[in-house]
Protein backbone atom coordinates (compact mmCIF):
# COMPACT_ATOMS: atom_id res chain seq x y z
CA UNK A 1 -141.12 144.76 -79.09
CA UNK A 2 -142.07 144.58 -75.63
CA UNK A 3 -139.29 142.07 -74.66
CA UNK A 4 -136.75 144.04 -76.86
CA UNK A 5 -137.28 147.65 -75.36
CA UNK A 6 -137.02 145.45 -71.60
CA UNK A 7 -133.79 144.30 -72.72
CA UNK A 8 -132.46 147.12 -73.37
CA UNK A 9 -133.43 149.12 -70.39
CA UNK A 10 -131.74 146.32 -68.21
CA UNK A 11 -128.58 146.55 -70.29
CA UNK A 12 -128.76 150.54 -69.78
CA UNK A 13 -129.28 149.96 -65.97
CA UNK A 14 -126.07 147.21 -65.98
CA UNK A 15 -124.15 149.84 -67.80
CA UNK A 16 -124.82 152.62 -65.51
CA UNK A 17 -124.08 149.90 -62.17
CA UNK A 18 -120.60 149.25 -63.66
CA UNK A 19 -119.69 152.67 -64.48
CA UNK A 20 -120.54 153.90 -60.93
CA UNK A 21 -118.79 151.28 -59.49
CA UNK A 22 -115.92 152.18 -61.18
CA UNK A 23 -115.73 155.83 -60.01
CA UNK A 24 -115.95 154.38 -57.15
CA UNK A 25 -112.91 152.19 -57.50
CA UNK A 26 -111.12 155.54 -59.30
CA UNK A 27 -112.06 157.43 -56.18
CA UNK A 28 -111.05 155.30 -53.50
CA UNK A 29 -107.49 154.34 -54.80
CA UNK A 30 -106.78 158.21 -54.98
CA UNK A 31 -107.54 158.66 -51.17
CA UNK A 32 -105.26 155.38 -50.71
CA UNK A 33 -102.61 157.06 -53.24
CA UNK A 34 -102.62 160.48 -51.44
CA UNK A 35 -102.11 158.60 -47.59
CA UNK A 36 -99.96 156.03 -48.44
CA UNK A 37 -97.97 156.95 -51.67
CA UNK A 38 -94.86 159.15 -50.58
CA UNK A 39 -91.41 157.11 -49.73
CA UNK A 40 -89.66 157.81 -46.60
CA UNK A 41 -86.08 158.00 -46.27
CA UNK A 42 -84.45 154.54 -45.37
CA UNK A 43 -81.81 155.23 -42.37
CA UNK A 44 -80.03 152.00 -43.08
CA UNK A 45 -79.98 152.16 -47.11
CA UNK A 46 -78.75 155.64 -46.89
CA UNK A 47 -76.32 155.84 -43.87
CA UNK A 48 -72.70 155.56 -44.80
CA UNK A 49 -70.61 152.74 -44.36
CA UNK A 50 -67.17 151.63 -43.48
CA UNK A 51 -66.56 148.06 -43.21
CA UNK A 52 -63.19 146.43 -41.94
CA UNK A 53 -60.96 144.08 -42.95
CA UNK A 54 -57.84 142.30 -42.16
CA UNK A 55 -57.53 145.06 -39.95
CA UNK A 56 -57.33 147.80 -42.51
CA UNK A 57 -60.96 150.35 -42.74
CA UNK A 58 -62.48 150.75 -46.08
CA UNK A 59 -64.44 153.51 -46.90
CA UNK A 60 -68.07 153.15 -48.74
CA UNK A 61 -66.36 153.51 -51.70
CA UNK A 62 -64.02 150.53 -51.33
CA UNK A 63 -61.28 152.89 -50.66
CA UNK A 64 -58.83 152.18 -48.13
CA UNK A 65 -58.37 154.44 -45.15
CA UNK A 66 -55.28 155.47 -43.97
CA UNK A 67 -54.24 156.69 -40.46
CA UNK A 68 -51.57 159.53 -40.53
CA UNK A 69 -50.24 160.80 -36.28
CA UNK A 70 -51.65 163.30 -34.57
CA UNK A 71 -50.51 166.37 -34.87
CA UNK A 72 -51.29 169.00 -32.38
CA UNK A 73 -52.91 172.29 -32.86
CA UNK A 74 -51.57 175.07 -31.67
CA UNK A 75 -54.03 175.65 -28.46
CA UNK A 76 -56.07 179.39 -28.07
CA UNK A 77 -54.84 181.48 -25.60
CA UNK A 78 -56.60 180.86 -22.83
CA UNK A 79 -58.62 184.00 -20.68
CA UNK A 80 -56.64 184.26 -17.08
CA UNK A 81 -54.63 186.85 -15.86
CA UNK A 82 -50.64 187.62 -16.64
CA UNK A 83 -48.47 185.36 -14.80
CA UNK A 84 -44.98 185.73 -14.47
CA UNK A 85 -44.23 182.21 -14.21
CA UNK A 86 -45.58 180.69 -17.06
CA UNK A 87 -44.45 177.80 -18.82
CA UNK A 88 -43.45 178.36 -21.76
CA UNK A 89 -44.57 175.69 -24.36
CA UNK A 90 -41.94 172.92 -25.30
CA UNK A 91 -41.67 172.75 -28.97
CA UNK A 92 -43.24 170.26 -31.39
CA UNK A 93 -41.46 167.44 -32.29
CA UNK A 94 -42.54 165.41 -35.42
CA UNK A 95 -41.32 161.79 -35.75
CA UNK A 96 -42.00 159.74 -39.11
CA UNK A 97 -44.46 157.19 -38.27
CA UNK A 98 -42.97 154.19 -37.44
CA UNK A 99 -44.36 150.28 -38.14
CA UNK A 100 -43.47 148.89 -34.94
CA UNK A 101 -44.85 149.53 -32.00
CA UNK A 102 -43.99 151.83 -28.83
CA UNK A 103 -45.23 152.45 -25.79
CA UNK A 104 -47.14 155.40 -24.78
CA UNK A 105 -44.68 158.66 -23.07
CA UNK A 106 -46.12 159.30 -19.76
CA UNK A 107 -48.40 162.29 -19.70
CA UNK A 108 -47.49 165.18 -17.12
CA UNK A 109 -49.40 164.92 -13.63
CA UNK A 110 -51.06 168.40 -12.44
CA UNK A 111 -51.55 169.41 -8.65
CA UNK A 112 -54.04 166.67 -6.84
CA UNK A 113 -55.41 169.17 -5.72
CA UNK A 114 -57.17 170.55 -8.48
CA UNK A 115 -58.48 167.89 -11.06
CA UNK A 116 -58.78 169.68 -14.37
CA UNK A 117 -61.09 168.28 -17.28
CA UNK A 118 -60.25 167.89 -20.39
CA UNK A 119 -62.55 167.91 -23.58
CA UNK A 120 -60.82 166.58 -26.42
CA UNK A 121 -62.61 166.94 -29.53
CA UNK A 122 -61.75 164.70 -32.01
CA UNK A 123 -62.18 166.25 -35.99
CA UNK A 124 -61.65 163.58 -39.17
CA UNK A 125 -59.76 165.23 -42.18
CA UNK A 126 -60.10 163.01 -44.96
CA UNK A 127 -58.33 164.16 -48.38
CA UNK A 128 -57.36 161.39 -51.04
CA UNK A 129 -54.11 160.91 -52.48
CA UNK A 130 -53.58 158.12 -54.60
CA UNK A 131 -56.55 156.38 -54.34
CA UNK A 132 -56.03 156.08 -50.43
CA UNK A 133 -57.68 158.02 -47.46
CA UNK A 134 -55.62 160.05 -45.15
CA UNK A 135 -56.85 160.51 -41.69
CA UNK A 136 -55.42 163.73 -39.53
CA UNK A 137 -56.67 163.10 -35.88
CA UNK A 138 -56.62 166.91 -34.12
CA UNK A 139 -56.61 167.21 -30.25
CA UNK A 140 -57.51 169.94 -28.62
CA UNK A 141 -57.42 169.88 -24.73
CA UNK A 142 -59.13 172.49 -22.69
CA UNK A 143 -58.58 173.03 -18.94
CA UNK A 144 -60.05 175.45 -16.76
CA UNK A 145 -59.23 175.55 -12.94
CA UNK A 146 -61.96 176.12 -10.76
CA UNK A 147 -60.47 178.57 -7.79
CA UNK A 148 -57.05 179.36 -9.39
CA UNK A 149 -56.69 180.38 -12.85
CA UNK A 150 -53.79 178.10 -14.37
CA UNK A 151 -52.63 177.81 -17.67
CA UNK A 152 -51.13 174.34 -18.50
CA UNK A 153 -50.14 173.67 -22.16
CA UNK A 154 -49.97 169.85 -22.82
CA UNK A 155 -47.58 169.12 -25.52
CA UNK A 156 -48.91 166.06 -27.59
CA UNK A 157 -47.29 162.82 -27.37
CA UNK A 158 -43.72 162.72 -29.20
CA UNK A 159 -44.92 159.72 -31.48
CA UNK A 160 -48.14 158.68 -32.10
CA UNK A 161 -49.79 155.34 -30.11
CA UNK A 162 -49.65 152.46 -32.59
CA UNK A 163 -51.96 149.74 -31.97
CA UNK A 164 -50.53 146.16 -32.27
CA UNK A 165 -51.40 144.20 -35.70
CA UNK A 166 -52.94 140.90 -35.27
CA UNK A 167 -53.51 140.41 -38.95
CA UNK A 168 -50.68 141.31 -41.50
CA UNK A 169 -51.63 143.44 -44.62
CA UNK A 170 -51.30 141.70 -48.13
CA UNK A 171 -48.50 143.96 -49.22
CA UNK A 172 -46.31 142.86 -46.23
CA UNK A 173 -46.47 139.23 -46.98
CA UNK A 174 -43.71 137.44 -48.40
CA UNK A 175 -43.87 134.56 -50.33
CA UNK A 176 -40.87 132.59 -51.64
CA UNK A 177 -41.24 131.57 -55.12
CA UNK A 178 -41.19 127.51 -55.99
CA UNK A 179 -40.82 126.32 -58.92
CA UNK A 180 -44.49 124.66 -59.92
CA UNK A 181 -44.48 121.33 -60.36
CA UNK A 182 -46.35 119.20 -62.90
CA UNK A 183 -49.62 117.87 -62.46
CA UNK A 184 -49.75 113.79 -62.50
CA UNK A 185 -53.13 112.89 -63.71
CA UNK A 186 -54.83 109.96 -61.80
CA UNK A 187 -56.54 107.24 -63.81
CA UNK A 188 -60.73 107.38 -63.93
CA UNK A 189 -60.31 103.86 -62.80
CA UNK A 190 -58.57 104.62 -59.18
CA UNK A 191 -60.96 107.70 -58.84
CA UNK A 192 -64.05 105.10 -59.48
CA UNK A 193 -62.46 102.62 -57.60
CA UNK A 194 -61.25 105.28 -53.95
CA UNK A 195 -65.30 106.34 -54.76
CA UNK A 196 -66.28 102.99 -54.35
CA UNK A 197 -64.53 102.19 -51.44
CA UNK A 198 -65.82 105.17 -49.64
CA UNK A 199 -69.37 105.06 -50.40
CA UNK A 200 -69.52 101.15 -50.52
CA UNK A 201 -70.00 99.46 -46.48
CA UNK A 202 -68.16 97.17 -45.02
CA UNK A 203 -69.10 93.34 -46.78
CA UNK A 204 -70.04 92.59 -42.77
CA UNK A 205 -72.86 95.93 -42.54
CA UNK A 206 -74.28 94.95 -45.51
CA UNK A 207 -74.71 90.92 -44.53
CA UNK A 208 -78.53 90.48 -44.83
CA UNK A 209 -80.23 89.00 -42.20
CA UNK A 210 -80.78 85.87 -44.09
CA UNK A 211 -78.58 84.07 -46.78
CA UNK A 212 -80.23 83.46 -50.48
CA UNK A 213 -78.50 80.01 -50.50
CA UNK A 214 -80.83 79.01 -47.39
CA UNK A 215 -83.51 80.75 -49.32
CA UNK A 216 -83.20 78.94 -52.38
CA UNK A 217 -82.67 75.34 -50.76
CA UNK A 218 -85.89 75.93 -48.81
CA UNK A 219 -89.03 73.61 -50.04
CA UNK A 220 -91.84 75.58 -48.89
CA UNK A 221 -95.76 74.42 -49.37
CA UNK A 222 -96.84 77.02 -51.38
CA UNK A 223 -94.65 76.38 -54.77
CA UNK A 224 -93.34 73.73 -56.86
CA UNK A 225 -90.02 75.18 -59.00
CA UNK A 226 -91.01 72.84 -61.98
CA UNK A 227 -94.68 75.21 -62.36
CA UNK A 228 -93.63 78.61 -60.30
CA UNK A 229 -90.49 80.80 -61.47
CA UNK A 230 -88.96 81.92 -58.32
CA UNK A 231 -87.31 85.03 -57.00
CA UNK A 232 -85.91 85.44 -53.54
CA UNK A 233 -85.66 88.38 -51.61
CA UNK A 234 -83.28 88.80 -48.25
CA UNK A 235 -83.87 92.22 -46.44
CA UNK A 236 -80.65 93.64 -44.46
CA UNK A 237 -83.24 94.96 -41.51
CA UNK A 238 -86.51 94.21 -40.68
CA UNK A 239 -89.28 95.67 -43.42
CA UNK A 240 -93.46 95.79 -42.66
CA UNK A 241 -95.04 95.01 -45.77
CA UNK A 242 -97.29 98.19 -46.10
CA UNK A 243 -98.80 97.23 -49.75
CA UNK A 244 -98.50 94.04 -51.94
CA UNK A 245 -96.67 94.93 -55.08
CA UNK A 246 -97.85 94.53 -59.00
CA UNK A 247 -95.21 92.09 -60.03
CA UNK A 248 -97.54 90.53 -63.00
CA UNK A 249 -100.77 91.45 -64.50
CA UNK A 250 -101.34 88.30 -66.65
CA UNK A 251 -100.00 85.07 -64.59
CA UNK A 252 -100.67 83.86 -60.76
CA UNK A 253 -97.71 85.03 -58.13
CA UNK A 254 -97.98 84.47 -54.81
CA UNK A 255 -95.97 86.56 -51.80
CA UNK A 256 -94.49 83.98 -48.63
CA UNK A 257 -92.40 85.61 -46.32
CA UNK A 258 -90.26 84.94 -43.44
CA UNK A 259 -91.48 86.45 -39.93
CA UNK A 260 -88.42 87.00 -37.02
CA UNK A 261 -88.67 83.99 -35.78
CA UNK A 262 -87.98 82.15 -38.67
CA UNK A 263 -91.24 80.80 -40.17
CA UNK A 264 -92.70 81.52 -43.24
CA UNK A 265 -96.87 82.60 -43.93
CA UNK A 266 -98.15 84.12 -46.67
CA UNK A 267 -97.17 87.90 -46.62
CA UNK A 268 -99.91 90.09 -45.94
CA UNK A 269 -99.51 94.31 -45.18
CA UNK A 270 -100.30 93.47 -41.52
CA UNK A 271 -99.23 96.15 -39.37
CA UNK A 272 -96.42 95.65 -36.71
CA UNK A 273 -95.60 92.22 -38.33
CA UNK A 274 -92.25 92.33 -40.00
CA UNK A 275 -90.40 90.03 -42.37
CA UNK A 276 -86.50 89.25 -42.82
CA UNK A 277 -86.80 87.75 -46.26
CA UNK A 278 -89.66 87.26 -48.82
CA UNK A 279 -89.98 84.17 -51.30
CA UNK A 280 -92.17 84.99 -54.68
CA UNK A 281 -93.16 82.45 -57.11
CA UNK A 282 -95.07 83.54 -60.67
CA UNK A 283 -97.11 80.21 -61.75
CA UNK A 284 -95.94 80.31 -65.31
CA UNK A 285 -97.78 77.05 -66.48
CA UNK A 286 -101.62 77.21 -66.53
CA UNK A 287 -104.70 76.61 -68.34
CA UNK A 288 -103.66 79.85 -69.97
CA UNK A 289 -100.66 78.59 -71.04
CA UNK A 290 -97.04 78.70 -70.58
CA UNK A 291 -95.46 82.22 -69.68
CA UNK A 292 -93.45 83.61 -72.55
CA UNK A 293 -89.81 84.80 -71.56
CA UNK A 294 -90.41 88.07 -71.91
CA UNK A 295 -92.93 87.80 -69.07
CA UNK A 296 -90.29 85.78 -66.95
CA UNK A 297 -87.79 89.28 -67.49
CA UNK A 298 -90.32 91.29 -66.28
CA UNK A 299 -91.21 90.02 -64.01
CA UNK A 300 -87.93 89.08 -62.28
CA UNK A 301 -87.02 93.13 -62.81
CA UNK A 302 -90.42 93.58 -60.85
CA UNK A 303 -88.44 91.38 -58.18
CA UNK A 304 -85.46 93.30 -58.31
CA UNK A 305 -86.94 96.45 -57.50
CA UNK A 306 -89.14 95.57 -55.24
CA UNK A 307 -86.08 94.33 -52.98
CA UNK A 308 -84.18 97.72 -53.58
CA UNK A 309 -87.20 99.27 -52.03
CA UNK A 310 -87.36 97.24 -49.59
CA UNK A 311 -83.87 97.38 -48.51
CA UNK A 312 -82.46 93.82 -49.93
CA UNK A 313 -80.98 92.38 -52.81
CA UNK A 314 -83.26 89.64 -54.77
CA UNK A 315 -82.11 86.61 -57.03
CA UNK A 316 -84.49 84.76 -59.30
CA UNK A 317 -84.32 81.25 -61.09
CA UNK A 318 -82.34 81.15 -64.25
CA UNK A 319 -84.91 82.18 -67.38
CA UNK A 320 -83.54 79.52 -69.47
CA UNK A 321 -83.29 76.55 -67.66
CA UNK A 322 -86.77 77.45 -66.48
CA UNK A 323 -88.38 77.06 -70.03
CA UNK A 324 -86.68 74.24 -70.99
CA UNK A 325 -87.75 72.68 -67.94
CA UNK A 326 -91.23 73.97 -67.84
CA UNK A 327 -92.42 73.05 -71.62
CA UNK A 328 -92.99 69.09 -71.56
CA UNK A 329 -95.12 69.72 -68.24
CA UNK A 330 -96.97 72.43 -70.12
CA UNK A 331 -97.50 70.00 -72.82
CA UNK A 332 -98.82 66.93 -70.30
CA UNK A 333 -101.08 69.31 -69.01
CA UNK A 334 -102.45 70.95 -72.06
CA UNK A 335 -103.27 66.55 -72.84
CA UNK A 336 -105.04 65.76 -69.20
CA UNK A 337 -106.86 69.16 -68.87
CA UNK A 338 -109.86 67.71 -70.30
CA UNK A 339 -113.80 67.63 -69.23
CA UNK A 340 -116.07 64.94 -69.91
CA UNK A 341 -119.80 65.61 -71.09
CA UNK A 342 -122.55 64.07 -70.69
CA UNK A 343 -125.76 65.52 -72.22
CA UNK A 344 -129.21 64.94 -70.90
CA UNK A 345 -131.43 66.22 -73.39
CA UNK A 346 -135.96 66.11 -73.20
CA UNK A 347 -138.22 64.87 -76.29
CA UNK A 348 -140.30 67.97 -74.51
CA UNK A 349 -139.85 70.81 -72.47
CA UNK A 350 -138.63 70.27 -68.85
CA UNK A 351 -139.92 73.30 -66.52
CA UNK A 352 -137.31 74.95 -64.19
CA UNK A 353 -139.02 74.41 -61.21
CA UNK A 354 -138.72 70.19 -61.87
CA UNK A 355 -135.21 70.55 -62.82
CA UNK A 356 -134.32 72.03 -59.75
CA UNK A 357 -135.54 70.21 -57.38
CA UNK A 358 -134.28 66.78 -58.96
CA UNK A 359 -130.79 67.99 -59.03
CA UNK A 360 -131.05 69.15 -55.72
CA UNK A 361 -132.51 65.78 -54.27
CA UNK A 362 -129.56 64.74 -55.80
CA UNK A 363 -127.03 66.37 -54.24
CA UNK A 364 -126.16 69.47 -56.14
CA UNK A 365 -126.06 72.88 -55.04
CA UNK A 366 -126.73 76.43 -57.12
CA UNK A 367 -123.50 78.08 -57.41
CA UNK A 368 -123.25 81.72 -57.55
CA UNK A 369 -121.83 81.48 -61.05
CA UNK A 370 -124.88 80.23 -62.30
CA UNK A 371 -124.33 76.30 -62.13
CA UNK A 372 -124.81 73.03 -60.25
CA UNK A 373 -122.03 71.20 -58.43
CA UNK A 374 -121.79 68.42 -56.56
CA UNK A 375 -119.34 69.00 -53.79
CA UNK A 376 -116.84 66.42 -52.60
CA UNK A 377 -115.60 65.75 -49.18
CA UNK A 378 -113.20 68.70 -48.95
CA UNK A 379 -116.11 70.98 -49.86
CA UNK A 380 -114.88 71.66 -53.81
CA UNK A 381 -117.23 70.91 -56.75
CA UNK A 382 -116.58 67.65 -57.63
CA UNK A 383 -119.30 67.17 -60.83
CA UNK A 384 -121.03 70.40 -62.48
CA UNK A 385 -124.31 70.84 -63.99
CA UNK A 386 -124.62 73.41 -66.89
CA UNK A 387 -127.63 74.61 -69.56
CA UNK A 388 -127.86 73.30 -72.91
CA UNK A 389 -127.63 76.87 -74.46
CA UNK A 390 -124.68 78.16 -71.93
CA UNK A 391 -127.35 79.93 -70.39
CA UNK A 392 -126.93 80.33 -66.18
CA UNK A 393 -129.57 79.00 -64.04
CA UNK A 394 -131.18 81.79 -61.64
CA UNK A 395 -133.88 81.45 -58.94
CA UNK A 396 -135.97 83.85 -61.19
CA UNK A 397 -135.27 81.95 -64.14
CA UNK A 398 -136.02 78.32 -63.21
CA UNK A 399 -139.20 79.49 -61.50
CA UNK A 400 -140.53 80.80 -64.88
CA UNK A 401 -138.54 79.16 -67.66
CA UNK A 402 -138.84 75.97 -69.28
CA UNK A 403 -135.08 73.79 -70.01
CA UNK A 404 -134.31 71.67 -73.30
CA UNK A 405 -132.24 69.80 -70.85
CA UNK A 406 -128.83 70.25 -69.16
CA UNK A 407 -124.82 68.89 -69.19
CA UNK A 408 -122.85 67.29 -67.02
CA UNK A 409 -119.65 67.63 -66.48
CA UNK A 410 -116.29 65.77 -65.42
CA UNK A 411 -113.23 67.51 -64.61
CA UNK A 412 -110.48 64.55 -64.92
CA UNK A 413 -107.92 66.94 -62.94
CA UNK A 414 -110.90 67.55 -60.31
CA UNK A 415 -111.92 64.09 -59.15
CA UNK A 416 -109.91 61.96 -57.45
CA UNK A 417 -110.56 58.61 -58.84
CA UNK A 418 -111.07 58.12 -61.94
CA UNK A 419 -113.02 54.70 -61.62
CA UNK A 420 -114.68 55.10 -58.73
CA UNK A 421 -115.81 58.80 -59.42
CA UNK A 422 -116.52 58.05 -62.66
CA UNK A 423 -119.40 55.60 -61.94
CA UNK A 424 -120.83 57.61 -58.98
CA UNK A 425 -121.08 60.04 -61.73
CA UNK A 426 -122.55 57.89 -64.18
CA UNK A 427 -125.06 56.61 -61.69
CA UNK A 428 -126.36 59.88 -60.96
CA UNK A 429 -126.58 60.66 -65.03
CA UNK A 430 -129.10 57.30 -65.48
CA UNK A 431 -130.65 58.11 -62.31
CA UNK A 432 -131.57 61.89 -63.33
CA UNK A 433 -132.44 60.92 -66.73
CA UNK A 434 -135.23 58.48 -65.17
CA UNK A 435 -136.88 61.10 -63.20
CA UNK A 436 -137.14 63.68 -65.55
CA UNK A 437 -137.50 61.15 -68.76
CA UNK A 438 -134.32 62.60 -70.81
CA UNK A 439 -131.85 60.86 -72.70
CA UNK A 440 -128.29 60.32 -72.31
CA UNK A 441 -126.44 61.35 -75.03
CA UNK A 442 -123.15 62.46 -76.48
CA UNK A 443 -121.65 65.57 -77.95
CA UNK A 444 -122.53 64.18 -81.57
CA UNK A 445 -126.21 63.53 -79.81
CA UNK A 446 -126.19 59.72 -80.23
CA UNK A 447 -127.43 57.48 -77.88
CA UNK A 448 -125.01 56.64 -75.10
CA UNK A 449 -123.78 53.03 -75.27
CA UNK A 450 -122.32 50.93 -72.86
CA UNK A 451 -118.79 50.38 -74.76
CA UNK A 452 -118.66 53.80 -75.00
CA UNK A 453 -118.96 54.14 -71.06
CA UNK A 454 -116.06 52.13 -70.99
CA UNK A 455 -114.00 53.76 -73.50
CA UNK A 456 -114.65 56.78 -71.23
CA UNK A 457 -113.56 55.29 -68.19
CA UNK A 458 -110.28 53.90 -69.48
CA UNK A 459 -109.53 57.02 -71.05
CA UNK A 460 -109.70 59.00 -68.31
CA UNK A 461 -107.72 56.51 -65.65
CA UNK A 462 -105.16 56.87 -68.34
CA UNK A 463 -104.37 60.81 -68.33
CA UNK A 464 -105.05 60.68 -64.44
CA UNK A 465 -102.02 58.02 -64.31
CA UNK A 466 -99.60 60.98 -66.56
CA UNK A 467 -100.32 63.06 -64.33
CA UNK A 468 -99.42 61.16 -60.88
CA UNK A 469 -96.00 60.10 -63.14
CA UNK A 470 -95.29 63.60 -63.15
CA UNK A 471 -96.21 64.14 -59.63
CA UNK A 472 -99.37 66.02 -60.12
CA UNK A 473 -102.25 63.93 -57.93
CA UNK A 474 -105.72 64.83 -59.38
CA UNK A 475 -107.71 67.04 -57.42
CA UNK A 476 -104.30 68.07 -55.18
CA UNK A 477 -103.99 71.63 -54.50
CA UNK A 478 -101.10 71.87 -56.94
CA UNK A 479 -103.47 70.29 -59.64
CA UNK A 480 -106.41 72.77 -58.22
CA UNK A 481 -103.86 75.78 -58.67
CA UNK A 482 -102.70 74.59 -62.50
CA UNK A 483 -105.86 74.08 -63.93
CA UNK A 484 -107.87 76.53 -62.13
């Protein structure tokens, strides 16, 4: 009950917290309400306006204006004394307003003596008639002389001052009427092809900066057109290559490309180092197999696009004559790609820590993946050693664990030789077995035999000659890259 009646006070207490601060809210957008809620009067929004155009004034209401002459009102008797001699006013003349233009009358000169001023004040009559604006301009001059009181009564100007028109109005244009004349259609073709001819270069601009003929008929290190499918790239200016691009996700490519002086490297996003023209070649025959032509289309679109972004156009090897070319070699290698076992296997258990350092005194080496190779003289594994079970071999594990025995193994694509390597490999099999007291046997486990030795050597000189006929030399870096 305790922790019920708490509860409930707290909610009470949250309750009364959010109520207050909301009369508080309440209260303070009142005082903001009550300073800054009224609307002033906007002096542009509700000034009038008269806008002009093609030399005619329209009203706010789109209403045209029209001027009408001035016509002079009849001017107050002015205060001075009787005099004799006055002038009698001339009498008003009214013209009709005229559309051409005249030059002002000259207005009458008074003494030098005695400069009068004049206050005109100008007043705007505006009464509509026929949807138009008429426009009475009303002078009213008013002299006073300053030692002699003189009367002078201006008569207004016999016609009013017409101001020059720079722009004609609508109405007084005249148009002669033609007959019209029929439309001739133009063909979509000629439009496409005046388009193209606009928006299309000269052939000369658009020359890239290297020919694909010279690109194809280069033989470059890196590829061999009977394994790679190759696409060629020119650029039409020089291009960094910021990023390398995803052309494949399941087969080998490689990226060569040609620097401004004319030599080709392997393209890397190097800053400041540009490239005219890039050569790309997917290995479509490997231990994975041959590459499928859908894979080929792909990837040569890949190609394609990658030149439009780089500003070039790209050709690529012909997807047919590729496969038929491609599939006997994929077949020769699919028959040489072949390892040789030889099993080494205890009566007892052989402890780690024996195994180890007999293979090492040897000559093999733990790999990082877990095995034992025997490196040649360009520093590749040239014979492996592998567990029994499939199992890797660890520093923690051969310290501590006991071995059944181990395989070893001969890559025919890997060695060089097949005779020679093969008995350097054989010697170190009978030599290891001696140490550790194993036995040589095969993958049926029978007891090695010298016939079958030979067997094994013959057979493996023979797929090492298919593949020099083809021009694939075992352990080359074209037979390293194929059956990696």
């Amino acid at each position: 009950m305790n922790i019920f009646l708490l509860i409930i006070i707290l909610l009470a207490v949250l309750i009364v917290v959010v109520a207050y601060n909301m009369h508080q809210e309440n209260q303070y957008r009142q005082k903001i309400r009550s300073q800054f809620g009224h609307a002033d009067s906007d002096a542009l929004l509700n000034a009038s306006h008269r806008s002009t155009r093609d030399g005619q004034t329209f009203a706010e209401t789109g209403k045209r204006l029209r001027r009408s002459p001035v016509k002079p009102e009849t001017p107050s008797e002015p205060t001075v004394a009787p005099n004799p001699a006055k002038p009698t006013p001339a009498p008003q003349q009214t013209h009709p307003e005229k559309p051409k233009t005249e030059l002002p009358q000259p207005k009458p000169q008074t003494q030098p003596a005695e400069k009068p001023t004049a206050k005109a004040a100008l007043q705007l009559t505006a009464q509509p008639i026929d949807n138009e604006i008429s426009v009475t301009i009303n002078a009213k001059p008013d002299f006073q002389a300053a030692e002699q009181e003189i009367s002078v009564n201006l008569a207004p100007p016999a016609q009013p001052i017409a101001k020059p028109k720079t722009n004609p109005n609508q109405s007084e244009l005249q148009f002669d009427r033609t007959e019209q004349q029929p439309k001739r259609e133009t063909p979509f073709a000629q439009i496409i092809n005046s388009v193209t001819n606009v928006a299309a270069p000269p052939a000369e601009a658009r020359k890239p900066l290297i020919s694909l003929a010279s690109l194809e008929n280069s033989d470059l290190q890196w590829f061999d057109k009977r394994f790679d499918y190759m696409s060629y790239i020119a650029l039409y200016e020089l291009q960094e290559l910021n990023v390398i691009p995803r052309l494949s996700g399941s087969h080998r490519f490689q990226i060569v490309g040609c620097t401004l002086d004319g030599r080709f490297q392997v393209a890397e996003p190097i800053p400041g180092v540009a490239y005219q023209a890039f050569v790309i070649g997917l290995q479509a025959i490997s231990r994975s197999g041959l590459a499928s032509e859908e894979e080929l289309e792909h990837f040569a679109q890949q190609s394609r696009q990658f030149a439009e972004k780089m500003n070039g156009i790209a050709s690529t090897t012909h997807t047919g004559d590729f496969l038929e070319a491609a599939r006997p070699l994929d077949e020769l290698c699919a028959r040489v790609d072949q390892t040789i076992a030889i099993h080494l296997v205890a009566r007892s258990n052989v402890s780690g820590n024996e195994l180890r350092h007999a293979v090492e005194k040897a000559g093999f080496m733990l790999m990082h993946d877990g095995t034992f190779a025997y490196l040649g003289s360009d520093g590749d594994p040239k014979y492996t050693i592998a567990a029994l079970d499939g199992s890797v071999f660890t520093e923690a594990l051969l310290s501590n664990q006991p071995y059944k025995g181990f395989s070893m193994l001969f890559d025919i694509t890997r060695v060089p030789s097949a005779e020679e390597d093969f008995n350097e490999f054989m010697n170190i099999a009978v030599k290891l077995s001696g140490e550790l007291g194993l036995d040589l046997v095969d993958d049926q486990v029978r007891q090695l035999s010298t016939e079958w030795l030979k067997e094994v050597r013959t057979y493996v000189g023979a797929r090492q000659t298919e593949m020099r006929r083809v021009g694939i030399e075992p352990n080359s870096p074209l037979a390293k890259r194929v059956f990696a």
